[in-house]
Protein backbone atom coordinates (compact mmCIF):
# COMPACT_ATOMS: atom_id res chain seq x y z
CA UNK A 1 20.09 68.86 -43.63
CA UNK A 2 23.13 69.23 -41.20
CA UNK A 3 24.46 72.50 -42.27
CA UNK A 4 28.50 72.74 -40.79
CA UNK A 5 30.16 75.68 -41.99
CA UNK A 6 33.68 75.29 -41.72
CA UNK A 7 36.08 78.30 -42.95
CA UNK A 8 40.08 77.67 -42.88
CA UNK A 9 41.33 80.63 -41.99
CA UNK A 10 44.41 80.99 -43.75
CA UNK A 11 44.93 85.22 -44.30
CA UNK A 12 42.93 88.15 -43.54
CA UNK A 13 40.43 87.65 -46.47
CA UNK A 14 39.07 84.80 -44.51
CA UNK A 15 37.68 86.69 -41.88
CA UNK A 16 35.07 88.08 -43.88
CA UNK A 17 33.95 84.83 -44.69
CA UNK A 18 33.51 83.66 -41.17
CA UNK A 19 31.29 86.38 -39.98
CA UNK A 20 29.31 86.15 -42.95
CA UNK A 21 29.13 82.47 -42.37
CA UNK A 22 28.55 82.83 -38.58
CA UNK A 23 25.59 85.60 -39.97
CA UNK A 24 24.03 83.48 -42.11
CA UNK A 25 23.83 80.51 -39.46
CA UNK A 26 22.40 82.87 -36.85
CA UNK A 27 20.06 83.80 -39.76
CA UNK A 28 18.90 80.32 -40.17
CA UNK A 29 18.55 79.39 -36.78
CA UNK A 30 16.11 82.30 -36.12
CA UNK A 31 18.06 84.57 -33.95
CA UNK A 32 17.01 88.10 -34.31
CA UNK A 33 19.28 91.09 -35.11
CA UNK A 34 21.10 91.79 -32.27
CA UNK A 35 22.30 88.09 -31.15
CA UNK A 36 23.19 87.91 -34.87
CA UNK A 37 25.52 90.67 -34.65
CA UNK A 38 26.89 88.78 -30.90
CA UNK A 39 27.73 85.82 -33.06
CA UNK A 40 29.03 87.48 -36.58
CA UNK A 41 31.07 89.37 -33.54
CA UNK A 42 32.51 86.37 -31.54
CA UNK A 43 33.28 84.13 -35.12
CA UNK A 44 35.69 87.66 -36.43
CA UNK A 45 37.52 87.69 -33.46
CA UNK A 46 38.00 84.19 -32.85
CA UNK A 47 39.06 83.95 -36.69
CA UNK A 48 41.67 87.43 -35.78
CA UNK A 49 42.98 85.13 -32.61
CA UNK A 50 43.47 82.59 -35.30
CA UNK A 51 45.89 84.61 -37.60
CA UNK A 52 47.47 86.57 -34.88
CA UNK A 53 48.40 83.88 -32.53
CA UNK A 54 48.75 80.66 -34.30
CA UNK A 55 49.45 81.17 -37.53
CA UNK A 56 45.64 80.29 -39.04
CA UNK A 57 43.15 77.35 -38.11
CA UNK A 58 39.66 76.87 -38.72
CA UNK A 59 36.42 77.64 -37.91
CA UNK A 60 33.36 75.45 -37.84
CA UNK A 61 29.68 77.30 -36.96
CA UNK A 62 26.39 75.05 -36.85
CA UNK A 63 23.57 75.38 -34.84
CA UNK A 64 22.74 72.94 -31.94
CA UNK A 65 20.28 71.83 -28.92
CA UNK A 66 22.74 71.41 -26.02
CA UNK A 67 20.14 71.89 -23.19
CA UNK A 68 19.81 68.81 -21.33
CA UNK A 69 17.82 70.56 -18.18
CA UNK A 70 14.15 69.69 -16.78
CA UNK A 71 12.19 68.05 -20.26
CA UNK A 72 9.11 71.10 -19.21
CA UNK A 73 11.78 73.72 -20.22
CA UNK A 74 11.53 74.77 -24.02
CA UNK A 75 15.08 75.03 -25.94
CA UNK A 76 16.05 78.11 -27.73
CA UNK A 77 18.17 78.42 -30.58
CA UNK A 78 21.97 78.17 -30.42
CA UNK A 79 24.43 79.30 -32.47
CA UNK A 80 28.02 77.42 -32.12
CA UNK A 81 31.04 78.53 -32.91
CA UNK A 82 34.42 76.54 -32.27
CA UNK A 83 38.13 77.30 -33.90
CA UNK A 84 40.51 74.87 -33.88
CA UNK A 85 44.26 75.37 -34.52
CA UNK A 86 47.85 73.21 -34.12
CA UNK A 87 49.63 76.47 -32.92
CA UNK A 88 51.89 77.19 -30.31
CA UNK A 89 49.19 77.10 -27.61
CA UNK A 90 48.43 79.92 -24.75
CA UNK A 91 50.92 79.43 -21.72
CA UNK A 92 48.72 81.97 -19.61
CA UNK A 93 44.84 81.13 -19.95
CA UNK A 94 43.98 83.27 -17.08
CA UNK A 95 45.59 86.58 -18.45
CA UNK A 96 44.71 85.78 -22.26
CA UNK A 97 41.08 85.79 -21.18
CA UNK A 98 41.59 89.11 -19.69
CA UNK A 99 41.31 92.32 -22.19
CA UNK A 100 44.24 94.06 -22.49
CA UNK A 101 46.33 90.94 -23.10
CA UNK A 102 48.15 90.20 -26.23
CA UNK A 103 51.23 88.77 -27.72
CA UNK A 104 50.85 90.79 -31.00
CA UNK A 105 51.19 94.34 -30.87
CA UNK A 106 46.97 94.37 -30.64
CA UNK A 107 44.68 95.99 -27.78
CA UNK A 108 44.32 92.49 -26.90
CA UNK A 109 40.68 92.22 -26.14
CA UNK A 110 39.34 89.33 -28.57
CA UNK A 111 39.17 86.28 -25.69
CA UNK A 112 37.61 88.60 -23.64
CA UNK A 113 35.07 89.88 -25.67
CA UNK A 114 34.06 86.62 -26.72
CA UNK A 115 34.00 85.62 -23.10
CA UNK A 116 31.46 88.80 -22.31
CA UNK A 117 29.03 88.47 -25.21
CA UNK A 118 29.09 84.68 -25.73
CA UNK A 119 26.48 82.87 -23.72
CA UNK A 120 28.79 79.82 -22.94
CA UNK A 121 32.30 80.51 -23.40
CA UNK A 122 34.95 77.69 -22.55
CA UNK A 123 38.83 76.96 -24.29
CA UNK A 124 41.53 74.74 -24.24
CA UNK A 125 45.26 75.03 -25.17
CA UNK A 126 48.42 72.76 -25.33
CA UNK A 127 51.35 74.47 -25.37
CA UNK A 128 52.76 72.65 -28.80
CA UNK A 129 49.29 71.29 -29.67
CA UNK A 130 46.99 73.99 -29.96
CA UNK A 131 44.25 75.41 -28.85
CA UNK A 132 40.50 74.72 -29.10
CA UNK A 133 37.92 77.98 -28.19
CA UNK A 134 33.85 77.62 -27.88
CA UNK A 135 31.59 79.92 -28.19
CA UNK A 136 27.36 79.86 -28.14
CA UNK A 137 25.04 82.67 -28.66
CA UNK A 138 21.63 81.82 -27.70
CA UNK A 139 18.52 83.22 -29.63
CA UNK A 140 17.98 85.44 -26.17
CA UNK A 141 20.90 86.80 -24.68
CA UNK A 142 21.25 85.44 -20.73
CA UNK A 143 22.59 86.91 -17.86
CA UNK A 144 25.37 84.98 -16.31
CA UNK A 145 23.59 83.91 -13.24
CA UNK A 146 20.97 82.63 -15.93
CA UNK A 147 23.34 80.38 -17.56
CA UNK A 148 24.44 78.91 -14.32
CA UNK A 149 20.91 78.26 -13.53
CA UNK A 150 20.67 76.44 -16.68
CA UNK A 151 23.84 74.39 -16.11
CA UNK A 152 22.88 73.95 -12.16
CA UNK A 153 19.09 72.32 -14.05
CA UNK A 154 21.04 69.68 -16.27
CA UNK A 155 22.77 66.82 -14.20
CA UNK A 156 24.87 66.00 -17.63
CA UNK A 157 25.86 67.58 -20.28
CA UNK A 158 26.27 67.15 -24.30
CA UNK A 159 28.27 68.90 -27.17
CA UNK A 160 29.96 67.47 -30.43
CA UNK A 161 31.50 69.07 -33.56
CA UNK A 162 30.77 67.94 -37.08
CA UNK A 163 33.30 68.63 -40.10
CA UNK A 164 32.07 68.30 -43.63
CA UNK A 165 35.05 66.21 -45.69
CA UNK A 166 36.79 68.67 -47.94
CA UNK A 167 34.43 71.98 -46.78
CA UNK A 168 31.49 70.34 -48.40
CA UNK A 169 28.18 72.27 -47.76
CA UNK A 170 26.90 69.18 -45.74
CA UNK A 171 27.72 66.83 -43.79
CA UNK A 172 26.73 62.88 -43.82
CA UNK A 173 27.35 62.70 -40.17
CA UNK A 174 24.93 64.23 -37.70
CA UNK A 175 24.66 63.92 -33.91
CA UNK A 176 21.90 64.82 -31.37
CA UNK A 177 21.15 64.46 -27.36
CA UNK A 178 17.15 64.20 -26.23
CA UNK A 179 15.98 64.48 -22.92
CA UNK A 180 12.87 62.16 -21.75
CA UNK A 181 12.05 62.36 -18.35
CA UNK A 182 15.02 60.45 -16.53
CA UNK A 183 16.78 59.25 -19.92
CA UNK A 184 19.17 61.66 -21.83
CA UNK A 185 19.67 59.64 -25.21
CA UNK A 186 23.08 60.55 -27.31
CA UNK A 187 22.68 59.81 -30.77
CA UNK A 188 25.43 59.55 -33.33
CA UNK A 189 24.68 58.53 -36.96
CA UNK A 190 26.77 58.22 -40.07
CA UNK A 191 25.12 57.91 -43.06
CA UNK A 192 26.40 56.07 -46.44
CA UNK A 193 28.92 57.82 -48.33
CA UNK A 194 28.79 61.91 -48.75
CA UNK A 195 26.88 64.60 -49.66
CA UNK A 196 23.13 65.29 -49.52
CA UNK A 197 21.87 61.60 -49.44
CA UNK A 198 23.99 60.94 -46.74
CA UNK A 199 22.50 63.68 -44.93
CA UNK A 200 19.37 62.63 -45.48
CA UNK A 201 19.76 59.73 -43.97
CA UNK A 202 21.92 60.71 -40.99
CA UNK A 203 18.93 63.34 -40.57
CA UNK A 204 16.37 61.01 -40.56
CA UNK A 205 17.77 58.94 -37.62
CA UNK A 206 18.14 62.17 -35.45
CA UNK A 207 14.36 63.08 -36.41
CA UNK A 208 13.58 60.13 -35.22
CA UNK A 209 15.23 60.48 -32.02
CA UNK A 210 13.35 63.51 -31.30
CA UNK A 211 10.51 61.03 -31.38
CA UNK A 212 11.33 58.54 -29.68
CA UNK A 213 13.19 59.68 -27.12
CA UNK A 214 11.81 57.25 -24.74
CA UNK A 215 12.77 54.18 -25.75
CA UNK A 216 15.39 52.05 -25.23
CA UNK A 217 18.32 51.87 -27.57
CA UNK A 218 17.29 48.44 -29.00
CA UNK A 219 13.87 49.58 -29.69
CA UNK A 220 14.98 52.76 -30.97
CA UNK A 221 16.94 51.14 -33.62
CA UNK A 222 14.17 49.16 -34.46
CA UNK A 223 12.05 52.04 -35.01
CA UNK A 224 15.28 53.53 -36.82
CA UNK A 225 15.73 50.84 -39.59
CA UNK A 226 12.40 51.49 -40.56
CA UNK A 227 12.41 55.01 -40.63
CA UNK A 228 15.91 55.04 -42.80
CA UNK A 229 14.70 52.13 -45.42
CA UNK A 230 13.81 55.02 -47.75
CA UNK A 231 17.18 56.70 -47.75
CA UNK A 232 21.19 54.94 -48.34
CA UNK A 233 21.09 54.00 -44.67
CA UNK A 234 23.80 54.81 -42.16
CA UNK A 235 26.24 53.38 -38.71
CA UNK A 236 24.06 54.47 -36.14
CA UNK A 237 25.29 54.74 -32.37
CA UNK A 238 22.65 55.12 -29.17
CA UNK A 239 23.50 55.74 -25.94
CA UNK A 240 20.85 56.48 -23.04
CA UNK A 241 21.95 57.48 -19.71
CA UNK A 242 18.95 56.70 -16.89
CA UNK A 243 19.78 59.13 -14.54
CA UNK A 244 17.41 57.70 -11.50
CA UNK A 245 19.51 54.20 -12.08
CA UNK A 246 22.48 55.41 -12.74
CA UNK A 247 23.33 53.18 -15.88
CA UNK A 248 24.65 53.80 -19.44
CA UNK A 249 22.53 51.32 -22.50
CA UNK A 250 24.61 51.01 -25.63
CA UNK A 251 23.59 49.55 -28.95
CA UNK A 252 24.91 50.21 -32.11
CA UNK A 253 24.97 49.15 -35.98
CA UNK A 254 27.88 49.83 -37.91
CA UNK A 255 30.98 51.15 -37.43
CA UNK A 256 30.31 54.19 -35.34
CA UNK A 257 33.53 54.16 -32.35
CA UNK A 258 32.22 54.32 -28.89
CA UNK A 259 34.45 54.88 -26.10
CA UNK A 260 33.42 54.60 -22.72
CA UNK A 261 35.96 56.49 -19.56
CA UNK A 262 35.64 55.68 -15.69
CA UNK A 263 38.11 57.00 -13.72
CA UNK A 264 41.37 56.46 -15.48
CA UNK A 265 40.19 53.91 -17.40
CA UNK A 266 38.76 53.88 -21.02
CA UNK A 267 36.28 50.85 -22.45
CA UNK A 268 35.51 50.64 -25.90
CA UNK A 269 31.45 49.78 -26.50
CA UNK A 270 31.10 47.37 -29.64
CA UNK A 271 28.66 47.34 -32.29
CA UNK A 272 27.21 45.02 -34.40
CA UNK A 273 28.30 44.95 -38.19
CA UNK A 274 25.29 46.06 -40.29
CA UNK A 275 23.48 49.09 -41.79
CA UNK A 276 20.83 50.59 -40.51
CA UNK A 277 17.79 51.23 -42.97
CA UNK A 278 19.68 48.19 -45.22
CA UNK A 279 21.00 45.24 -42.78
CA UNK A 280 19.29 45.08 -39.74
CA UNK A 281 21.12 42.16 -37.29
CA UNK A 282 18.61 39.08 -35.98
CA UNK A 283 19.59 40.14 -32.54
CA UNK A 284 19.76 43.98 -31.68
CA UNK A 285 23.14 44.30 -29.40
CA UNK A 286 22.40 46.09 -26.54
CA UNK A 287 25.35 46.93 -23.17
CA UNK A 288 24.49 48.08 -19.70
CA UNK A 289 27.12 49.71 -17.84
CA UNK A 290 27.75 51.56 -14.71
CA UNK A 291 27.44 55.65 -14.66
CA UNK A 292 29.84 57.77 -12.28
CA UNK A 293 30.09 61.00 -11.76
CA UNK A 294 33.69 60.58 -13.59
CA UNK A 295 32.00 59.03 -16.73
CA UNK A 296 32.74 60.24 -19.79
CA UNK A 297 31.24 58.88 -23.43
CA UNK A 298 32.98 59.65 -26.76
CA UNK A 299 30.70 58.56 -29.84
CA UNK A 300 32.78 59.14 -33.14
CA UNK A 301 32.24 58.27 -36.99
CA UNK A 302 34.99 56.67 -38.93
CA UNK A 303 36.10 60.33 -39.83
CA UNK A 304 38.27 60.01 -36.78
CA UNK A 305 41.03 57.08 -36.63
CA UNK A 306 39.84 54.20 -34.96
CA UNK A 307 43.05 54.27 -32.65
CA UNK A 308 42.36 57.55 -31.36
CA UNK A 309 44.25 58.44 -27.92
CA UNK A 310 42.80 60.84 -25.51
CA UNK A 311 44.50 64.17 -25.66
CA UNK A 312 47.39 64.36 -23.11
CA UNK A 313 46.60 66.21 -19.77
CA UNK A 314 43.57 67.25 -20.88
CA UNK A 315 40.58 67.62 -18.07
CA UNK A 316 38.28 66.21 -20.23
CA UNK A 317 35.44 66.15 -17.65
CA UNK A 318 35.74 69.32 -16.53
CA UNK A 319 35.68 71.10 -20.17
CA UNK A 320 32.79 71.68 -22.40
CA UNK A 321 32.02 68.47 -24.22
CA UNK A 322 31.69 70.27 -27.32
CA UNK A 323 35.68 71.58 -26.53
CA UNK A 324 36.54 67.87 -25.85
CA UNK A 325 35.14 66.61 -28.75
CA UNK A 326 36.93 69.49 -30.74
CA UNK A 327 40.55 68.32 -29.05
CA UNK A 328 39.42 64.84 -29.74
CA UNK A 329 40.12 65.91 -33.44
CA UNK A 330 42.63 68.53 -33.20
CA UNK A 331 45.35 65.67 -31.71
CA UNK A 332 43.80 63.19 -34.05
CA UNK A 333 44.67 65.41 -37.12
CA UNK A 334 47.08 67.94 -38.24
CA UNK A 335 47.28 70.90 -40.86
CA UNK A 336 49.12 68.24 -42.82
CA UNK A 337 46.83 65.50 -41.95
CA UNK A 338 43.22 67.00 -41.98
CA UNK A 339 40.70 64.74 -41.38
CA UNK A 340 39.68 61.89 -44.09
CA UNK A 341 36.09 61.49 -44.13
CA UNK A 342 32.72 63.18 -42.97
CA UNK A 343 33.68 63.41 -39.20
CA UNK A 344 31.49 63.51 -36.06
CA UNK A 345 32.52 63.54 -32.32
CA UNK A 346 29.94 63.33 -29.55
CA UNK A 347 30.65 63.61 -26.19
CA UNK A 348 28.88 63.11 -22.89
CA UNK A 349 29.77 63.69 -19.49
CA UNK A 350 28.51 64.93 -15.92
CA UNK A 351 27.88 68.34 -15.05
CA UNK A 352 30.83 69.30 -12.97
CA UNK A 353 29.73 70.55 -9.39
CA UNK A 354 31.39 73.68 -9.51
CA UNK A 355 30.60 75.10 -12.99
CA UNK A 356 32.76 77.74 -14.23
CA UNK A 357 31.67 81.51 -14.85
């Protein structure tokens, strides 16, 4: 089931629970003893950042599949780690990154630890927003020119968070990205209600993408309704990106919010009203659109408002997906106004040509 452990982090006796939550995740996902210490390491210190500098956040840790390289290479397992805070923001990215910085009275090296030992590293801040910080530790630690061999291998790339309503131990939302030959399928499924039988069912759907990779989004939602009749059904998104053509196929059932950005524009990608598993429609939608190297597709669940803005002056195609997504729900929220339901955000986008250490 999709296992999202998210830990407010509130006062110091929170950062216990992080690393043993980022411990037991590593645990889970098969990493071996010393890239489980890497992440228990990265989640404390992002969780100290959190009480130091802005006042407390959270932390969400899950384990993903966010290698969209050559289909002959074999994935390993990845640990994510992501805080989230409405704090102050970091006016100096540059020097916070560097150890030695701080603006509390500490030696100042927690960015830039996570930085060294994290095998992708990325974060945004909004001075008066907040900041968003991603880490992954990879079941076999990589040297850097290793992970820009891997980026340099994938044309696009994919990350998403996933936030359990109320810190529930699962979440009825899940998310995954395959890679078939030339087709990268995006996947974004919502299943009915909360708790474990929504999980089932959002589960199901992404089990079956890892099956069926290669078809097209209205035949994969064919081969979806069947495979969810057996469980409460879910609002199931596809999007497949053919990379030789250049074009983006939509389809969707339910109320799962695409968003679709070229250039400076955004286009929202409709779905047809129904439940997949339950209410299949008599004619599967299906959209073909242009892809640029601009292009940039948001896939949410009705966790997030359905008048969601992009966050202001953020370079959302140059960040990590998974750090977009995150912003995606830091401006959409508050520590007032945390998010109302089971909450997914998926995000694709190009591989930018210069990738950054």
């Amino acid at each position: 089931m999709t296992r999202v452990r998210e830990v407010p982090v509130h006062d110091s006796t929170r950062v216990r629970d992080v690393r043993v939550a980022a411990e037991a995740t590593a645990r889970q996902a098969g990493l071996d003893e010393d890239r489980t210490a890497a992440a228990a390491l990265v989640a404390t210190e992002l969780a100290t950042n959190l009480l130091k500098h802005a006042g407390g956040g959270r932390i969400l840790i899950d384990s993903v599949d966010a290698y969209l390289g050559p289909p002959t290479a074999s994935p390993d397992p990845v640990v994510q780690i992501v805080a989230i805070d409405h704090g102050p923001g970091i006016t100096d990215l540059p020097a916070a990154l560097g150890d030695g910085f701080s603006t509390a009275s500490s030696l100042g090296a927690g960015l830039g630890t996570c930085r060294r030992v994290a095998d992708a590293f990325d974060l945004h801040s909004s001075p008066g927003r907040g900041t968003v910080a991603l880490a992954r530790i990879h079941g076999a630690a990589k040297s850097r020119a290793e992970r820009h061999e891997r980026r340099a291998d994938a044309p696009v790339r994919a990350g998403g968070i996933n936030i359990p309503l109320a810190g529930a131990d699962v979440s009825g939302d899940a998310w995954a990205c395959v890679r078939a030959a030339d087709r990268v399928t995006l996947l974004l499924a919502d299943g009915l209600g909360h708790g474990p039988g929504a999980a089932h069912a959002s589960d199901a759907a992404v089990e079956q993408l890892h099956r069926s990779a290669h078809l097209s989004p209205p035949e994969l939602l064919a081969q979806l309704h069947t495979a969810l009749r057996d469980t409460r059904g879910a609002a199931v998104a596809v999007a497949q990106l053919d990379l030789a053509a250049g074009s983006l196929s939509f389809s969707g059932i339910g109320n799962v919010g695409a968003r679709l950005r070229s250039g400076d524009s955004w286009k929202p990608l409709l779905s047809h009203p129904g439940i997949v598993g339950a209410h299949r429609p008599a004619r599967m939608p299906h959209h073909r659109v242009p892809w640029t190297d601009d292009s940039l597709l948001v896939l949410h669940s009705d966790g997030l408002p359905s008048r969601w803005t992009p966050p202001p002056a953020v370079p959302l195609g140059a960040l990590d997906p998974a750090v977009t997504a995150a912003a995606i729900v830091r401006d959409a929220s508050s520590s007032a106004r945390p998010v109302r339901d089971d909450t997914a955000v998926a995000v694709l986008s190009s591989t930018p040509p210069d990738p950054r250490p």
